[in-house]
Protein backbone atom coordinates (compact mmCIF):
# COMPACT_ATOMS: atom_id res chain seq x y z
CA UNK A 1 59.18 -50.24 12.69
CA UNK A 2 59.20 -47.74 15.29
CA UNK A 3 56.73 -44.75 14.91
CA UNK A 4 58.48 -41.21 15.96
CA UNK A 5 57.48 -39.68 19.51
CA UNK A 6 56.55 -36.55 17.95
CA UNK A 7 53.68 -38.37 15.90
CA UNK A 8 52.50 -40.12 19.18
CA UNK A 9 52.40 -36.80 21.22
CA UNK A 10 50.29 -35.21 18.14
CA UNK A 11 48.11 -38.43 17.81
CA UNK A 12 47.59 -37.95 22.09
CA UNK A 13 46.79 -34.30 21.77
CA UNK A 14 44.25 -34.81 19.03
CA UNK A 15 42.75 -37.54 20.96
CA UNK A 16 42.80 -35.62 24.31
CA UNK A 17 41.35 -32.56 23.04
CA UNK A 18 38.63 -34.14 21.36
CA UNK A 19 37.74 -36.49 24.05
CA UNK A 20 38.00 -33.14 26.41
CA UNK A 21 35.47 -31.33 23.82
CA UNK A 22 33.01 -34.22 24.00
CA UNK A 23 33.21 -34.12 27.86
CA UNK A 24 32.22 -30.56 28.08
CA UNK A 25 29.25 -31.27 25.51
CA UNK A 26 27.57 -34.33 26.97
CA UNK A 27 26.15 -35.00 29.98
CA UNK A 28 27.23 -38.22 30.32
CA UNK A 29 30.88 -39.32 30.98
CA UNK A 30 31.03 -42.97 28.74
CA UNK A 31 31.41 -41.51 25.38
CA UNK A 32 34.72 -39.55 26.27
CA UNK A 33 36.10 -42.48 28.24
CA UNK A 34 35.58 -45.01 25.13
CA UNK A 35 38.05 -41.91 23.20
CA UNK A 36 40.33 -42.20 26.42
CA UNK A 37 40.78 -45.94 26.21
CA UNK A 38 40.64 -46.52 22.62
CA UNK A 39 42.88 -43.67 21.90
CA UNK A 40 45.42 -45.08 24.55
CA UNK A 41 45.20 -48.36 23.50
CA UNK A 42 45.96 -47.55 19.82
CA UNK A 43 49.12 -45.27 20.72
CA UNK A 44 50.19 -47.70 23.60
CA UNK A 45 49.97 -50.57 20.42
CA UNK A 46 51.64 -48.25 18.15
CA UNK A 47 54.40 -47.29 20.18
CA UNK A 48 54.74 -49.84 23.22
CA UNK A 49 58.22 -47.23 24.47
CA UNK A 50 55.98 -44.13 24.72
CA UNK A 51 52.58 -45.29 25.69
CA UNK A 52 52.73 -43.89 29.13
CA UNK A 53 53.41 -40.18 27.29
CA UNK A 54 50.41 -40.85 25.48
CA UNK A 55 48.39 -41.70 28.08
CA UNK A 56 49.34 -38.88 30.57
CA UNK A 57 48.55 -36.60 27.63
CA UNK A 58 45.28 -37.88 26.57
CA UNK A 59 44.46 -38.06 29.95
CA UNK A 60 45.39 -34.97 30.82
CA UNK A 61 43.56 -33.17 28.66
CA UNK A 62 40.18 -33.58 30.61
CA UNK A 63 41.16 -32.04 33.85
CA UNK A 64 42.90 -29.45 31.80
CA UNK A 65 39.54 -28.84 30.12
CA UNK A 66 37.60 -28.53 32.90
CA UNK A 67 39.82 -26.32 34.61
CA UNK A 68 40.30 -23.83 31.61
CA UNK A 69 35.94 -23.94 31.66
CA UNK A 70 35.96 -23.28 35.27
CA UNK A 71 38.85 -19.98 34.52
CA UNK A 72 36.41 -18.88 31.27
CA UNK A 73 33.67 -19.60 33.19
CA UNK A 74 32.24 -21.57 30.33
CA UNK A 75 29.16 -23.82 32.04
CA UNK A 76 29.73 -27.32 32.09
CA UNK A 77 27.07 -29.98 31.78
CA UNK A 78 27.44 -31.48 34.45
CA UNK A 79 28.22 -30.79 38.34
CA UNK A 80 31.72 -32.38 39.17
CA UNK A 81 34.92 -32.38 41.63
CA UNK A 82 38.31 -30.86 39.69
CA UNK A 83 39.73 -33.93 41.87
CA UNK A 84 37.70 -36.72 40.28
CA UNK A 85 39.18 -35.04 36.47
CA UNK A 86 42.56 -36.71 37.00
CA UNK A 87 40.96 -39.93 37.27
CA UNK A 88 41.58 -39.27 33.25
CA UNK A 89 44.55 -39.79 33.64
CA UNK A 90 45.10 -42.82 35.31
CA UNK A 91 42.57 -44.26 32.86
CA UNK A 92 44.49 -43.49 30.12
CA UNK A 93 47.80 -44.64 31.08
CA UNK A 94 46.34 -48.23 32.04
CA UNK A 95 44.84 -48.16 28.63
CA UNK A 96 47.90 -47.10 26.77
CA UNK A 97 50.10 -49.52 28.82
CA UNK A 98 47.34 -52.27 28.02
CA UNK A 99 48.10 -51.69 24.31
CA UNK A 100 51.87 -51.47 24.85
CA UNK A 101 51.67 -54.73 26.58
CA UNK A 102 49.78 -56.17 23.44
CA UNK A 103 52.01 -54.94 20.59
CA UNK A 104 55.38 -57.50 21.79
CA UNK A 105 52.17 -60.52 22.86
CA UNK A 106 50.79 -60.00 19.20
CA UNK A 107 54.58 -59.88 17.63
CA UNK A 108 55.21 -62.76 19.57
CA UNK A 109 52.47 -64.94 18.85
CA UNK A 110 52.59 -63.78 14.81
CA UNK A 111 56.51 -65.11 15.18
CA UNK A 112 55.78 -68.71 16.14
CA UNK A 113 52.69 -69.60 13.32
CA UNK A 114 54.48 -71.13 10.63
């Protein structure tokens, strides 16, 4: 059963902007990284074709956030480099293709028990 691109690109946005809220209300950086990896390891699993769009976009959304605060002007908790953001982003798309690469092990590996 293949799940439709448009619901994976909604699922990544929803993920992405709340792991980008989180980031610009906590001081520390862990709890929006667990939403980053979990969330791309869920889409990646649900839809193993399009888990690298997921990822960018989940990903994405935390440099996006941090540039829109630095535009608004909205204080951030923390001091950091717009550079070290897109780290996000690679993040992400290792954890999406992580779960893309266990959908077809799992289907696999359910295939062969009798």
């Amino acid at each position: 059963m293949r799940i439709s691109l448009v619901f994976v690109v909604a699922a990544a946005v929803v993920i992405g902007a709340l792991a980008a809220w989180v980031d610009l209300h906590n001081t520390e950086v862990q709890p929006s990284l667990v939403l980053i990896v979990a969330g791309g390891i869920v889409l990646g699993f649900a839809d193993p074709r399009s888990a690298w769009v997921a990822g960018v976009i989940i990903g994405g959304a935390i440099p996006t956030a941090h540039i829109a605060a630095r535009i608004t002007g909205y204080p951030v908790p923390y001091p950091v480099e717009l550079p070290f953001t897109f780290l996000a982003v690679i993040v992400a798309v290792v954890a999406a293709l992580i779960g893309a690469k266990i959908r077809p092990t799992l289907d696999e590996m359910l295939k062969r028990e009798p």
